[in-house]
N, C-alpha and C. Protein backbone atom coordinates (compact mmCIF):
# COMPACT_ATOMS: atom_id res chain seq x y z
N UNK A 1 6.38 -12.43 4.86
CA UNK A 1 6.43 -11.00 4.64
C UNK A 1 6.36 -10.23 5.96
N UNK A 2 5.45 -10.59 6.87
CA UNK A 2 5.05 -9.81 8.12
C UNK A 2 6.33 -10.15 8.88
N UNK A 3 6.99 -10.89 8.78
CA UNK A 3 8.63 -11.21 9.42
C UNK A 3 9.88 -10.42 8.89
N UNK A 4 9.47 -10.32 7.89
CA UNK A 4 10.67 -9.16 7.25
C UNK A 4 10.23 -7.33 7.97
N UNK A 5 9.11 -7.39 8.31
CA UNK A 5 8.34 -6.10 8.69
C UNK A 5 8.71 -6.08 9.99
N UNK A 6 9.14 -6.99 10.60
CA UNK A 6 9.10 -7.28 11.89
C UNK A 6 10.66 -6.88 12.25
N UNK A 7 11.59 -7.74 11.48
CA UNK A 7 12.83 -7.25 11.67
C UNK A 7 13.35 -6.37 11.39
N UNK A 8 12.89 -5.61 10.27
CA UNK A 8 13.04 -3.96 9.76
C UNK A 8 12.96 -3.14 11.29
N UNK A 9 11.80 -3.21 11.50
CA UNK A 9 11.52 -2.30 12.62
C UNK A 9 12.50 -2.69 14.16
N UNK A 10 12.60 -3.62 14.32
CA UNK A 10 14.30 -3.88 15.24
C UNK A 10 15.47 -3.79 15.10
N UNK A 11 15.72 -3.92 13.57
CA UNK A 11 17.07 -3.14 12.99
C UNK A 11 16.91 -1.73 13.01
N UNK A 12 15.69 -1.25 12.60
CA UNK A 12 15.96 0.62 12.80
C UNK A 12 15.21 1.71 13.72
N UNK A 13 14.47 0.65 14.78
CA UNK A 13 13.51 1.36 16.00
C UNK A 13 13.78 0.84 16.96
N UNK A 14 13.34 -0.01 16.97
CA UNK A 14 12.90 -0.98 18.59
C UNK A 14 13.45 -2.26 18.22
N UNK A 15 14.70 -2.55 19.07
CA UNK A 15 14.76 -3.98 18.98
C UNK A 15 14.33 -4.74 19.64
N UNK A 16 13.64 -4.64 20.42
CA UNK A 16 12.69 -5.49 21.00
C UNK A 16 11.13 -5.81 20.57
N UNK A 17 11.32 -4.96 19.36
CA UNK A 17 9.56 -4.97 18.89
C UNK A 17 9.24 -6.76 18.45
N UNK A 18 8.13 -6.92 18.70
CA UNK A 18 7.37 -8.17 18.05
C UNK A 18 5.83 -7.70 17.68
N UNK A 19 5.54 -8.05 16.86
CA UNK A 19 4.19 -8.14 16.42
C UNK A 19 3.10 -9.09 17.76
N UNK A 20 1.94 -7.73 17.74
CA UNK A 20 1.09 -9.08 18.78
C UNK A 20 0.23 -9.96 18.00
N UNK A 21 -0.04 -11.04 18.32
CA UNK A 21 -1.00 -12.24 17.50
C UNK A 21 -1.85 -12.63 18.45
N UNK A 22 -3.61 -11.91 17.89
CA UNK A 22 -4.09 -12.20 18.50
C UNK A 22 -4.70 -13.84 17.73
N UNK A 23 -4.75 -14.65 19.22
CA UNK A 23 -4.86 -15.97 18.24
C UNK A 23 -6.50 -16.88 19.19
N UNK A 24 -6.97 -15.46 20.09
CA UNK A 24 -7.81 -15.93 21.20
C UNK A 24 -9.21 -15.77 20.46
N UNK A 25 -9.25 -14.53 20.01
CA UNK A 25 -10.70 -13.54 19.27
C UNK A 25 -11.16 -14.51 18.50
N UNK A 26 -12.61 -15.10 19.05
CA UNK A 26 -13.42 -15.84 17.58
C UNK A 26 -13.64 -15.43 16.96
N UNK A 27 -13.65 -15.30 15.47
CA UNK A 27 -14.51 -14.92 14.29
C UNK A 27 -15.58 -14.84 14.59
N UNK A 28 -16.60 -13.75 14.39
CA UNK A 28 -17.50 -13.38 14.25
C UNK A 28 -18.19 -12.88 12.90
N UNK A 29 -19.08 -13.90 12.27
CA UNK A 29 -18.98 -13.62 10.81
C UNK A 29 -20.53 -11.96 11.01
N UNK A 30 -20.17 -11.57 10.46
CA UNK A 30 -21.04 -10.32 10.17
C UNK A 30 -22.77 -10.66 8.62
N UNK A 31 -23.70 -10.68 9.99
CA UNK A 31 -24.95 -10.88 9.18
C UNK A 31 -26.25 -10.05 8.27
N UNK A 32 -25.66 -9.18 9.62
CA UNK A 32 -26.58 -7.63 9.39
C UNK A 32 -26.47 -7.02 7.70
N UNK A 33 -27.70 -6.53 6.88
CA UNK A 33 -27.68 -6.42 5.56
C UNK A 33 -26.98 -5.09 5.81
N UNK A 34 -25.66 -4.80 4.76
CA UNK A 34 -24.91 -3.50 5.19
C UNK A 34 -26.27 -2.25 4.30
N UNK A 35 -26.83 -2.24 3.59
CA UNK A 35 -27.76 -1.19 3.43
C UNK A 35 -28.63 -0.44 4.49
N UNK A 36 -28.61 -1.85 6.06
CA UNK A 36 -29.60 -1.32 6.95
C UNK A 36 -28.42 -0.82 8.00
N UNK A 37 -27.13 -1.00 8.12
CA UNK A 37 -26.35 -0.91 8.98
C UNK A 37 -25.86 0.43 9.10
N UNK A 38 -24.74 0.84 10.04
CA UNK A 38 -24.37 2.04 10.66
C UNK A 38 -23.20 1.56 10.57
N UNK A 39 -22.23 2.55 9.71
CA UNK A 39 -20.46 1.96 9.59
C UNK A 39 -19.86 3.26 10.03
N UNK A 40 -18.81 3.10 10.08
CA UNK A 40 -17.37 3.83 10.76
C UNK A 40 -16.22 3.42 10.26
N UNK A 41 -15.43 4.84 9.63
CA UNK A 41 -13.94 4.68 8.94
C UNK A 41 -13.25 4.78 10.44
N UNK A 42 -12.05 3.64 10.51
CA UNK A 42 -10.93 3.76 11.48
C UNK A 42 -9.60 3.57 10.30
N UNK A 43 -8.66 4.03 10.26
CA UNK A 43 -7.40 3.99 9.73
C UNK A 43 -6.55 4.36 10.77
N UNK A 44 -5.60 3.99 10.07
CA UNK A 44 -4.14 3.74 10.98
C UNK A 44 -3.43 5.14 10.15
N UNK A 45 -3.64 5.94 9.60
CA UNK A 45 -2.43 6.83 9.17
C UNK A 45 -2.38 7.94 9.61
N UNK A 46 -3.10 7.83 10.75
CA UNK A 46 -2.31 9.50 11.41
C UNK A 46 -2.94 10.45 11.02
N UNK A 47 -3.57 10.27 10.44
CA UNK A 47 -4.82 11.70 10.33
C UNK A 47 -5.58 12.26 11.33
N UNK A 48 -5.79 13.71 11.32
CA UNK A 48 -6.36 14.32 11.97
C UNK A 48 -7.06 15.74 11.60
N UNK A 49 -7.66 16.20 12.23
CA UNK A 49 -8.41 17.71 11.38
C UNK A 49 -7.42 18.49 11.87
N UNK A 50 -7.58 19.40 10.78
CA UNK A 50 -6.60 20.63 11.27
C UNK A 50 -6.89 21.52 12.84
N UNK A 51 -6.22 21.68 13.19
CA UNK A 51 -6.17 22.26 14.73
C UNK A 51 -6.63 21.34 15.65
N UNK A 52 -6.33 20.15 15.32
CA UNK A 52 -6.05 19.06 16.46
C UNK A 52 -5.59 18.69 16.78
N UNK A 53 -4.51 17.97 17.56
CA UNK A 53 -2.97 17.97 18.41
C UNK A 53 -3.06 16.98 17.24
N UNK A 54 -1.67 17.21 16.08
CA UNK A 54 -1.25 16.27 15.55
C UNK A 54 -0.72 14.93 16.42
N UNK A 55 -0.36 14.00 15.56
CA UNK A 55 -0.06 12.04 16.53
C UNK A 55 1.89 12.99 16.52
N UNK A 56 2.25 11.74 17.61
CA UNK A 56 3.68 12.26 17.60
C UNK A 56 4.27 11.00 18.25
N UNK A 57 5.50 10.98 17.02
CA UNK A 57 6.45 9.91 17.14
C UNK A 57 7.15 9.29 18.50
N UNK A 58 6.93 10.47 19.26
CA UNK A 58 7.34 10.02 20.52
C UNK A 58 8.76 9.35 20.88
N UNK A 59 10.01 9.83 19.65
CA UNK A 59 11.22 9.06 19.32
C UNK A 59 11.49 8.04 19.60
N UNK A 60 10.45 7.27 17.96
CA UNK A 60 10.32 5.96 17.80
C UNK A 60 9.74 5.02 18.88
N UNK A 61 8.76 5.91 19.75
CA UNK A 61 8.37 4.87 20.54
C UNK A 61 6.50 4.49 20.12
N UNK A 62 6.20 5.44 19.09
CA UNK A 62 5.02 5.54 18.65
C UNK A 62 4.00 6.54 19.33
N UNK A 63 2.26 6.48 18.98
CA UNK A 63 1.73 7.56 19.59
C UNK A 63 0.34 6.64 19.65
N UNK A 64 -0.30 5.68 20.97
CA UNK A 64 -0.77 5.01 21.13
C UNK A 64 -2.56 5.83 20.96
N UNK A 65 -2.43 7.43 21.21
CA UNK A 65 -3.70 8.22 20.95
C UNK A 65 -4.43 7.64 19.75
N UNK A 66 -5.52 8.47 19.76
CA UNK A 66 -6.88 8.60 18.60
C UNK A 66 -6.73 9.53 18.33
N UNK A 67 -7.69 10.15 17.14
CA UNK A 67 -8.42 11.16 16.40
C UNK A 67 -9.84 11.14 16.71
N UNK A 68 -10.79 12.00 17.13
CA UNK A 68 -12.03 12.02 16.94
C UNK A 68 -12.21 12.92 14.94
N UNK A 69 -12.68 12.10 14.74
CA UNK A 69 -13.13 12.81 12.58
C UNK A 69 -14.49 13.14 12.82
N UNK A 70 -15.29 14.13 12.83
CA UNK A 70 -16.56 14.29 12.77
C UNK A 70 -16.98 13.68 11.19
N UNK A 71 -17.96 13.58 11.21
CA UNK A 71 -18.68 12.55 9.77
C UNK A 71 -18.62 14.09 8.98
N UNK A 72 -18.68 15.53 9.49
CA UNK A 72 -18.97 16.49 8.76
C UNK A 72 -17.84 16.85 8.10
N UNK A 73 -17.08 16.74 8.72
CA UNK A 73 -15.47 17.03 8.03
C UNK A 73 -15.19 17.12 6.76
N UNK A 74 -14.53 18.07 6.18
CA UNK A 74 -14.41 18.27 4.66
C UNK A 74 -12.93 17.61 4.55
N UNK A 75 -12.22 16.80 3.61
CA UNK A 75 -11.89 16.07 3.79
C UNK A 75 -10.18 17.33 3.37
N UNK A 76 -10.81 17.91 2.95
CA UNK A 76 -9.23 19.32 2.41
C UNK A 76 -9.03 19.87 3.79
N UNK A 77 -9.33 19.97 4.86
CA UNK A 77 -9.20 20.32 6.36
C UNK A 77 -8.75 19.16 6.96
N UNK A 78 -8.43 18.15 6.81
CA UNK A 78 -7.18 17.13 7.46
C UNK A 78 -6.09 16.99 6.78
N UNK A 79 -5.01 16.42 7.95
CA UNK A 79 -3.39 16.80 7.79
C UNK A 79 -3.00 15.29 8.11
N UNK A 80 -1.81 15.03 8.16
CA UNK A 80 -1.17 13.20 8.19
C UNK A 80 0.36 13.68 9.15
N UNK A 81 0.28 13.02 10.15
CA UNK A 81 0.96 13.33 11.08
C UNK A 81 1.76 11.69 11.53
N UNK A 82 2.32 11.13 10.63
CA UNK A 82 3.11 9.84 10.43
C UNK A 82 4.06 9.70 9.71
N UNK A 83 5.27 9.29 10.56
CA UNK A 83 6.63 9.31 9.26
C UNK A 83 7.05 7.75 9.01
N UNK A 84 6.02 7.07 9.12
CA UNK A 84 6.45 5.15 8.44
C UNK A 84 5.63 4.70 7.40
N UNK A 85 5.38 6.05 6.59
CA UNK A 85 4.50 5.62 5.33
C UNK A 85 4.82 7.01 4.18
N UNK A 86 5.16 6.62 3.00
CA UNK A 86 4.82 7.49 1.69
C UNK A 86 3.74 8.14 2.09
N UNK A 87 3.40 8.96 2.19
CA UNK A 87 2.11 10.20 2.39
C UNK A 87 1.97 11.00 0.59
N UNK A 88 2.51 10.53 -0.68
CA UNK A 88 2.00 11.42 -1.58
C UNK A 88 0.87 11.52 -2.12
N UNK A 89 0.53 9.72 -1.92
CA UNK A 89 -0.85 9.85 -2.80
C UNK A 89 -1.85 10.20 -1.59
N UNK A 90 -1.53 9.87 -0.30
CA UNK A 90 -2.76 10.41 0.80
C UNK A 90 -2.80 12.24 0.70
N UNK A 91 -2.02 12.42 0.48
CA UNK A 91 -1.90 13.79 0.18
C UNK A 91 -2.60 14.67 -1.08
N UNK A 92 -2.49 13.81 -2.06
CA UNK A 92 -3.48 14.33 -3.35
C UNK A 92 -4.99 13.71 -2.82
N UNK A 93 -4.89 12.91 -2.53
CA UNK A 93 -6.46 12.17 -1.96
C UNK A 93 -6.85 11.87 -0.91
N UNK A 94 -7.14 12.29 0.59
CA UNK A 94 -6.92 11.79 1.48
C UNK A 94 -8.08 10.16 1.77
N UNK A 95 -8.91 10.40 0.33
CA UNK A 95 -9.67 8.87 0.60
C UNK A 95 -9.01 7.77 0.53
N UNK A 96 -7.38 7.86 0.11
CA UNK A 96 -6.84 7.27 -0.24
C UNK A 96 -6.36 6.23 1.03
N UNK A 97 -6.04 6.94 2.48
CA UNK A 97 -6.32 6.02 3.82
C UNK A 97 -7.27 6.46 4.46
N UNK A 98 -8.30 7.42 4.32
CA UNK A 98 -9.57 7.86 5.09
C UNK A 98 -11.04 8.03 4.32
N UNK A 99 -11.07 7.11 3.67
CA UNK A 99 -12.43 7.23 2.29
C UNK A 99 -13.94 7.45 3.07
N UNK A 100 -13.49 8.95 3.71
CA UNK A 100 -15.03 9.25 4.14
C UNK A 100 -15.70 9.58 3.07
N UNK A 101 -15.26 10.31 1.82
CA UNK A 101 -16.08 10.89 0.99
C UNK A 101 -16.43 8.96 0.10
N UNK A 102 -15.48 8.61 0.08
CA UNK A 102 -16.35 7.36 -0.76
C UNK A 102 -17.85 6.45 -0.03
N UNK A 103 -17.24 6.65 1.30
CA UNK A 103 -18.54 5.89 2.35
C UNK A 103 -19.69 6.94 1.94
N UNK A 104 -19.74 8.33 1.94
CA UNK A 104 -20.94 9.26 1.81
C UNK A 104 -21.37 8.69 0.31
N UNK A 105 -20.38 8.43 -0.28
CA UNK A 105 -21.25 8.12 -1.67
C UNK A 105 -21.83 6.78 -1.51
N UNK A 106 -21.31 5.75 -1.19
CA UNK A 106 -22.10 4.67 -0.79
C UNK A 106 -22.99 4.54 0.17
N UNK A 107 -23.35 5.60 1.39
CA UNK A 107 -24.70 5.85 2.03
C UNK A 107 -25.62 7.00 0.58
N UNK A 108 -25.33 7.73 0.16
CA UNK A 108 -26.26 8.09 -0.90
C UNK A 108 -26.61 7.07 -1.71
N UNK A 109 -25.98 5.93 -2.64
CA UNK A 109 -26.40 5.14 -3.52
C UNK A 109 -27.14 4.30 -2.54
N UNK A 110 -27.43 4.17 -1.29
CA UNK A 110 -27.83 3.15 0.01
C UNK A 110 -27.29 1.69 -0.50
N UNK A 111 -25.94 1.73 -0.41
CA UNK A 111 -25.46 0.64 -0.26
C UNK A 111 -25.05 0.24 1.41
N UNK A 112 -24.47 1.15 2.11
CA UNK A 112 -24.86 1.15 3.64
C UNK A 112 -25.68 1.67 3.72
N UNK A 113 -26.49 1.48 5.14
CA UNK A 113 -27.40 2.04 5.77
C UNK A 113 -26.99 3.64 5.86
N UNK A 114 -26.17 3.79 6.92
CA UNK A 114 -25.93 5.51 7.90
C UNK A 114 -24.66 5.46 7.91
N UNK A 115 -23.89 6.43 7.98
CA UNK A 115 -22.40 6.76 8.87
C UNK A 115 -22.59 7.42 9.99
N UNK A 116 -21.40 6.47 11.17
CA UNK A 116 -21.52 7.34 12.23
C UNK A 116 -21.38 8.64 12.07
N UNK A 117 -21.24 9.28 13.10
CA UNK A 117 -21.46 10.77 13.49
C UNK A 117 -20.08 10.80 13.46
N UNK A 118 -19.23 10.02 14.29
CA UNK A 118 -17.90 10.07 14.37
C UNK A 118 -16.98 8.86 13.90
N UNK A 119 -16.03 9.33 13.27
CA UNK A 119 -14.71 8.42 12.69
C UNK A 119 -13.45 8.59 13.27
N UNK A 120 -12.56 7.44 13.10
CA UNK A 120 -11.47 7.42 14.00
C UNK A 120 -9.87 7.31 12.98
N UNK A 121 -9.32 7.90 13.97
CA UNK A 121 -7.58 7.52 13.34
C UNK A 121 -7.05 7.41 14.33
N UNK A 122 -5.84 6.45 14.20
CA UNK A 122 -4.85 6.17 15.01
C UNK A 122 -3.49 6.56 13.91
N UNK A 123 -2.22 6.68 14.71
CA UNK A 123 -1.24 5.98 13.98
C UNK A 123 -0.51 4.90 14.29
N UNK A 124 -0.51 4.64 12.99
CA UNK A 124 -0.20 2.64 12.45
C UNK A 124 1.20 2.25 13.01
N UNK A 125 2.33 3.07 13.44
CA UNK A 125 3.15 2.75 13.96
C UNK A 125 3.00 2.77 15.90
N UNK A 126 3.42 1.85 15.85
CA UNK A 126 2.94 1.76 17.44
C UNK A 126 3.85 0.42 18.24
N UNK A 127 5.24 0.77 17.85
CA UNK A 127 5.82 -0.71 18.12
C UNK A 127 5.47 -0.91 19.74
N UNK A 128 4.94 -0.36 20.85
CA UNK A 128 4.17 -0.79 22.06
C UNK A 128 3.30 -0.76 22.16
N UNK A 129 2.20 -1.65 21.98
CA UNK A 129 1.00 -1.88 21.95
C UNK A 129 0.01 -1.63 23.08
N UNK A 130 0.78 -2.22 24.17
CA UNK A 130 -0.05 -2.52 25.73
C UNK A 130 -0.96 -0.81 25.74
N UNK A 131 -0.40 0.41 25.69
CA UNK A 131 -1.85 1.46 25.75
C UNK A 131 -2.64 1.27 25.02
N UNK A 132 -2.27 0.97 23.52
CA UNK A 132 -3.11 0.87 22.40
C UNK A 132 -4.22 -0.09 22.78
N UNK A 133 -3.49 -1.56 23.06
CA UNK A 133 -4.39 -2.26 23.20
C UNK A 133 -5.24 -2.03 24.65
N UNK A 134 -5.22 -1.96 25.85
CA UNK A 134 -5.49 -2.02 27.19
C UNK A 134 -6.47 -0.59 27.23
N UNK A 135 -6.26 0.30 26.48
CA UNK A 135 -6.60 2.03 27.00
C UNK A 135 -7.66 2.47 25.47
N UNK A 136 -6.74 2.66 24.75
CA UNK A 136 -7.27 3.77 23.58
C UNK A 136 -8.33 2.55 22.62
N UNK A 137 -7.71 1.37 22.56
CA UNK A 137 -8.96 0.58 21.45
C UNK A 137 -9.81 0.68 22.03
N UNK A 138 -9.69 0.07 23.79
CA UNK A 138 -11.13 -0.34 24.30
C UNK A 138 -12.19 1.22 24.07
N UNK A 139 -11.33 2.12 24.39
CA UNK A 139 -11.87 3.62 24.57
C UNK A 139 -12.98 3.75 23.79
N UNK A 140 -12.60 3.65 21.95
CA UNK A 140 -12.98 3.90 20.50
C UNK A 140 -13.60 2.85 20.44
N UNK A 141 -13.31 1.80 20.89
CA UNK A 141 -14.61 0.16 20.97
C UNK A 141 -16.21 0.66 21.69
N UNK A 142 -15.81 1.05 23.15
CA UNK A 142 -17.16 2.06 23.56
C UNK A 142 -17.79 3.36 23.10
N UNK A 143 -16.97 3.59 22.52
CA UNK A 143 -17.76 4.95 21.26
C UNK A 143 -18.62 4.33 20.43
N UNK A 144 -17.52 3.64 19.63
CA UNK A 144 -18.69 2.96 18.50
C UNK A 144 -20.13 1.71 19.02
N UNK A 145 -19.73 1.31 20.39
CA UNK A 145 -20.80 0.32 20.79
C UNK A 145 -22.37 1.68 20.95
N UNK A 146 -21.79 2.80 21.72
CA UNK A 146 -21.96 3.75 22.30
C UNK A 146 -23.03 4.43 21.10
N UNK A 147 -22.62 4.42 19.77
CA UNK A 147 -22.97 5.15 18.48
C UNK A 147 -23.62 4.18 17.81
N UNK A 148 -23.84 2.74 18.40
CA UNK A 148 -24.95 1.56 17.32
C UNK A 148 -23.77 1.44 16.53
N UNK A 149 -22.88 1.74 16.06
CA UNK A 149 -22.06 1.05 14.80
C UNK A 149 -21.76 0.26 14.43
N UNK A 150 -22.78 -0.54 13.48
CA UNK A 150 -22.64 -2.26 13.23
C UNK A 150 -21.56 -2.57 12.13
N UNK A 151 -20.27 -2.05 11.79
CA UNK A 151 -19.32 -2.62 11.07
C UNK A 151 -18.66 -1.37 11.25
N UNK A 152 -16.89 -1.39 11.01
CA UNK A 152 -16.04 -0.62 10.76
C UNK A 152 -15.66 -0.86 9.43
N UNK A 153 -14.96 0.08 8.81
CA UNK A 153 -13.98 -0.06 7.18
C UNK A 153 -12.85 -0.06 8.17
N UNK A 154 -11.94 -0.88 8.37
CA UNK A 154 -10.82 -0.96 8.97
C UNK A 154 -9.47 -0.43 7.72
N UNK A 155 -8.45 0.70 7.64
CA UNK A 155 -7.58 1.12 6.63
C UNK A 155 -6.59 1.20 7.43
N UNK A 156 -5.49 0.03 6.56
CA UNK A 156 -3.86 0.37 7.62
C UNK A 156 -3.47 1.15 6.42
N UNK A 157 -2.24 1.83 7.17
CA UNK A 157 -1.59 2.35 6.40
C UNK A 157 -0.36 1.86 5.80
């Protein structure tokens, strides 16, 4: 399947795109009880709060930036700034790729511990990786080390 995804996007973007595989990263199994822990939503769909430089396609070369999401954010004040995904149902729901309001309900029932202060978006199209990977992950990697955040909800789009 991820090969048919692969050639799509060189027949109608980048023909030179390849998927990166990371095949180095050990597993790290996660021990910490999530009721005592500190989590963070990251998604890939391009979300952002309103009056924040929407992501931009960059003609088809992708938009390797972040989003800073404050945890306060009402979730009807963000917008979806990505054209390689259906946006209707993120649009009636935005928990639908950004489930901050479902994480608040699962820190009220204390099934996690806390939510960070801050949450992240990227967009999921990114057929050049090297900023993404080299610049902007490590960036949002030292935030969250930065913020105690012992697990992410990772959401592609």
């Amino acid at each position: 399947m991820i090969e048919k995804v692969e050639q799509a996007v060189q027949q109608n973007w980048v023909p030179s795109f390849q998927y990166e595989k990371n095949e180095t990263t050990p597993f790290t199994p996660f021990t910490k009880d999530l009721s005592n822990s500190k989590g963070a939503v990251i998604s890939t769909g391009g979300i952002y709060v309103k009056g924040q430089q929407p992501f931009n396609d960059n003609f088809g070369l992708g938009d390797p930036s972040y989003r800073e999401i404050p945890v306060s954010t009402d979730l009807k004040d963000v917008s979806f700034a990505h054209e390689h995904y259906d946006q209707t149902n993120v649009r009636q729901d935005p928990n639908v790729l950004f489930p901050l309001d479902v994480m608040k309900e699962l820190q009220k029932e204390g099934r996690i511990g806390e939510l960070a202060d801050t949450h992240y978006s990227f967009m999921g199209y990114i057929p050049t990786p090297h900023p993404l990977k080299n610049v902007t992950a490590k960036e949002v990697a030292q935030k969250l080390l930065k913020e105690n955040v012992d697990f992410a909800l990772l959401v592609p789009s």
